[in-house]
Protein backbone atom coordinates (compact mmCIF):
# COMPACT_ATOMS: atom_id res chain seq x y z
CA UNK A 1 0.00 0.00 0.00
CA UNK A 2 1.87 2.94 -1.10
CA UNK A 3 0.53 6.13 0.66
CA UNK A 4 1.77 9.88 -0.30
CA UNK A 5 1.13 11.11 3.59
CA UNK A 6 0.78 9.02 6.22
CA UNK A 7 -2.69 11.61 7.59
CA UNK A 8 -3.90 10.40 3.87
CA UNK A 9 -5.25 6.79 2.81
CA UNK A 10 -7.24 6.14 -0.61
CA UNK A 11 -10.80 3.83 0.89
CA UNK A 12 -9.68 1.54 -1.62
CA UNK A 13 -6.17 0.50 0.59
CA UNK A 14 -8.26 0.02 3.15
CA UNK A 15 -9.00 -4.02 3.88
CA UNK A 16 -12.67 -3.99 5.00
CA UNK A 17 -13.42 -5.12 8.61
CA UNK A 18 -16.49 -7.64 9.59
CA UNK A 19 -17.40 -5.10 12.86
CA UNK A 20 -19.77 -7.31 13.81
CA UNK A 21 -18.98 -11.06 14.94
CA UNK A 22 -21.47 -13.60 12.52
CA UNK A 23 -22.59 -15.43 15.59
CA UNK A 24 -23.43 -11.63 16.92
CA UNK A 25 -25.74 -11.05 13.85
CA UNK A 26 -29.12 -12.71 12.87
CA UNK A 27 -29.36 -12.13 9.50
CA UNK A 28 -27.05 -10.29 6.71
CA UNK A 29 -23.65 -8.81 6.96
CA UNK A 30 -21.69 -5.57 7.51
CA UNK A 31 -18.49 -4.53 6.32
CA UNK A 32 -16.48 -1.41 6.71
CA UNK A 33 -13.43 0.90 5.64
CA UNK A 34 -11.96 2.38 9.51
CA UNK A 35 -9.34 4.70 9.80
CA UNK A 36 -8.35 6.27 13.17
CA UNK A 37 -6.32 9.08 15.12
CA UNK A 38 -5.32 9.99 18.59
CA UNK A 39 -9.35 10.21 20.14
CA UNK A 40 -11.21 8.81 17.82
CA UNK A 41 -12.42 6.93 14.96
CA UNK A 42 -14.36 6.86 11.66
CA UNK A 43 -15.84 4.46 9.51
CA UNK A 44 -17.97 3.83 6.07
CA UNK A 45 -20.04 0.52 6.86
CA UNK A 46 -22.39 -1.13 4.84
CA UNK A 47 -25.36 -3.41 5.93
CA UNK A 48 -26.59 -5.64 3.83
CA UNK A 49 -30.15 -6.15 3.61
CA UNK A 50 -31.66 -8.03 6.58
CA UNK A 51 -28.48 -7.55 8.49
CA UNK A 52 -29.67 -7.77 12.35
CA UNK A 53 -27.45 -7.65 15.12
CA UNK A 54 -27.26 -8.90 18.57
CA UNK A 55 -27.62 -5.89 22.04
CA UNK A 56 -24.15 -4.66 22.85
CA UNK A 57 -22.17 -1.17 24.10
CA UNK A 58 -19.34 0.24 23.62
CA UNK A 59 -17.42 2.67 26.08
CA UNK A 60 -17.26 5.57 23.01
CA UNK A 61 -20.02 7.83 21.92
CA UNK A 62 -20.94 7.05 18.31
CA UNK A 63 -22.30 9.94 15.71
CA UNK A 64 -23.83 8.52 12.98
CA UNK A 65 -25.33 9.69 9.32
CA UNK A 66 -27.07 7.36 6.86
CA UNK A 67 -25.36 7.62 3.84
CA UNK A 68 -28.34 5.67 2.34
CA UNK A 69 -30.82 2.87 2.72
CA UNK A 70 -32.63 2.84 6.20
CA UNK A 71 -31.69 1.32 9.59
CA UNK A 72 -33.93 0.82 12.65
CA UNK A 73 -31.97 1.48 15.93
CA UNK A 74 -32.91 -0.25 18.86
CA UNK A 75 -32.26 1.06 22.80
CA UNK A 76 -33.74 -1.25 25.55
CA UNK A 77 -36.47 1.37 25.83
CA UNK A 78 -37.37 2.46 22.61
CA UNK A 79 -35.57 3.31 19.06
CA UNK A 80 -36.30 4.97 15.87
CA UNK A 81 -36.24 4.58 12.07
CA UNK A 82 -33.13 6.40 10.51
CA UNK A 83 -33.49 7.01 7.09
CA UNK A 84 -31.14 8.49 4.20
CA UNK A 85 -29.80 11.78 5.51
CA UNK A 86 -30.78 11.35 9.04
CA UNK A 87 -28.18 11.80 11.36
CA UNK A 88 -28.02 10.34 15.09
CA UNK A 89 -26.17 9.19 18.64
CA UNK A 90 -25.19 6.67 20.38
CA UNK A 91 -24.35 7.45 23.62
CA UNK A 92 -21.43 6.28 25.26
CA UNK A 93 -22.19 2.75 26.99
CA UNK A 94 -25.31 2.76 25.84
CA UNK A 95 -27.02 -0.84 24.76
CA UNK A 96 -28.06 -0.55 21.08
CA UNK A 97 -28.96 -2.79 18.27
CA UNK A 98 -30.02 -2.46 14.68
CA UNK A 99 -31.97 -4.16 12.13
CA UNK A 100 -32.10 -3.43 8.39
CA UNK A 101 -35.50 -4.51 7.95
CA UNK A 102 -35.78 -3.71 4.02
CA UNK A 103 -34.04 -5.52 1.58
CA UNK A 104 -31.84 -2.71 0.30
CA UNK A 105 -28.48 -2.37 2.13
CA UNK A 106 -27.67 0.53 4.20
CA UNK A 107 -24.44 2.85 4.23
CA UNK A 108 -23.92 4.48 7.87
CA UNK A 109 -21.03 6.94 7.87
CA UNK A 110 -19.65 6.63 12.30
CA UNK A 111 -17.24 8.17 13.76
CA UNK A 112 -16.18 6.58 17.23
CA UNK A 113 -14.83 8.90 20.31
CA UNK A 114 -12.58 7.22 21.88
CA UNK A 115 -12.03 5.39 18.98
CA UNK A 116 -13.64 1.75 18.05
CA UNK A 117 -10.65 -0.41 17.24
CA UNK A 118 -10.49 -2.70 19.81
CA UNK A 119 -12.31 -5.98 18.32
CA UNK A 120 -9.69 -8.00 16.66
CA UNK A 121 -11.48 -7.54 13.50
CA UNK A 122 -11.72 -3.40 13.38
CA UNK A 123 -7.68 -4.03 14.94
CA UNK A 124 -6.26 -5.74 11.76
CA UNK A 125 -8.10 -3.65 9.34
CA UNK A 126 -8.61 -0.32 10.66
CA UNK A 127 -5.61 1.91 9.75
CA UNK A 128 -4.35 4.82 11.70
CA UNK A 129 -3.35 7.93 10.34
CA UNK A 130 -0.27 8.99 12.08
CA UNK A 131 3.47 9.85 11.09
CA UNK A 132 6.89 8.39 12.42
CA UNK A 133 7.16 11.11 14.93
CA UNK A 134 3.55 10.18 16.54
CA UNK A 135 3.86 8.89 20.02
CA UNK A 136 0.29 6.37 19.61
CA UNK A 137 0.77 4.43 22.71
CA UNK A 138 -2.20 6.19 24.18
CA UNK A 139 -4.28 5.53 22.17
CA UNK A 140 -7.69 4.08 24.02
CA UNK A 141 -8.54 0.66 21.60
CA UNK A 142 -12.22 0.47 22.59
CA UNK A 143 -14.13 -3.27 21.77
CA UNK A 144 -17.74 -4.22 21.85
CA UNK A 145 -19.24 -5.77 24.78
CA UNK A 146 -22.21 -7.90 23.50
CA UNK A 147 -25.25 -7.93 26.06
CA UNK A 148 -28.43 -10.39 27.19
CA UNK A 149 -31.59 -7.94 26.78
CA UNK A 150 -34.36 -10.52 26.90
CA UNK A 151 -37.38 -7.79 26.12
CA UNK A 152 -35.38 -7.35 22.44
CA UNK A 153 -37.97 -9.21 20.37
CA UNK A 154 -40.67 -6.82 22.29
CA UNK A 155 -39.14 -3.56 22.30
CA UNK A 156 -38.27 -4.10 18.28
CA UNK A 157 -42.05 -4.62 18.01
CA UNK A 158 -43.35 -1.99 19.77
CA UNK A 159 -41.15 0.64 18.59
CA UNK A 160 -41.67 -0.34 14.78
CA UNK A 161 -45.46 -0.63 15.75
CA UNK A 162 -45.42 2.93 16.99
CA UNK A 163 -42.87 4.66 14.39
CA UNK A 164 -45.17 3.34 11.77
CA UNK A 165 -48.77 4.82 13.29
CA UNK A 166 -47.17 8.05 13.99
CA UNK A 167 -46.07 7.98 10.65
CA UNK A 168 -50.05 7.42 8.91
């Protein structure tokens, strides 16, 4: 991979991480390109179509914007429908889940404080953007914590339920 500054990488010599475990996910996949820095990290990652993963949290706050396709995001109180354009949080810690319920895939653009390279996955591919003279060493490797929320299959109910009567 021949790069003209090491603060500058081309997506395409990026390898693309599986963020998400397969026995983590119900149905589809998700891949991503992940570059990071000193506090945090950003990624492209695509959902496919009836990709579904399992509750977990993650100690960094996560900013999101849908890129395209749709995603429903799942707290263990609630969620919401995110569409194309939409952006939204994740709060640091906080247990979340998503579900692309559609068939079409679904492009998130996340950025990660502190950042999310901690799962041995996002570790080999994710690339960080520093020179020789960079001291990295403190840089905080977060990983995903996968959680037990029994209510799941309810809460995704209800909260599609009510997203779609609010929305006739």
């Amino acid at each position: 991979m021949h790069r003209r500054h090491p603060y500058l990488i081309a997506a395409s010599g990026i390898a693309d991480a599986q963020i998400m475990p397969k026995n983590q996910i119900k149905g589809g996949a998700v891949g991503a390109k992940i570059v990071y820095g000193m506090e945090g990290s950003f990624m492209v990652a695509t959902r496919e179509g009836g990709y579904h993963s399992a509750p977990h949290r993650h100690d960094c706050e996560q900013m999101n914007y849908v890129e395209q396709g749709a995603i429903w995001i799942f707290f263990e109180h609630g969620g919401f429908l995110a569409s194309q354009g939409d952006f939204f949080r994740i709060p640091r810690n906080v247990v979340h889940w998503s579900w692309i319920v559609e068939g079409a895939p679904c492009t998130l653009i996340e950025s990660h404080v502190p950042p999310l390279t901690g799962d041995a996955s996002n570790a080999a591919s994710a690339v960080g953007l520093f020179d020789d003279s960079e001291d990295t060493s403190g840089v905080k490797h977060i990983a995903t914590t996968f959680v037990t929320v029994d209510s799941a299959g309810e809460i995704e109910e209800r909260t599609m339920r009510e997203w779609r009567l609010a929305a006739e």
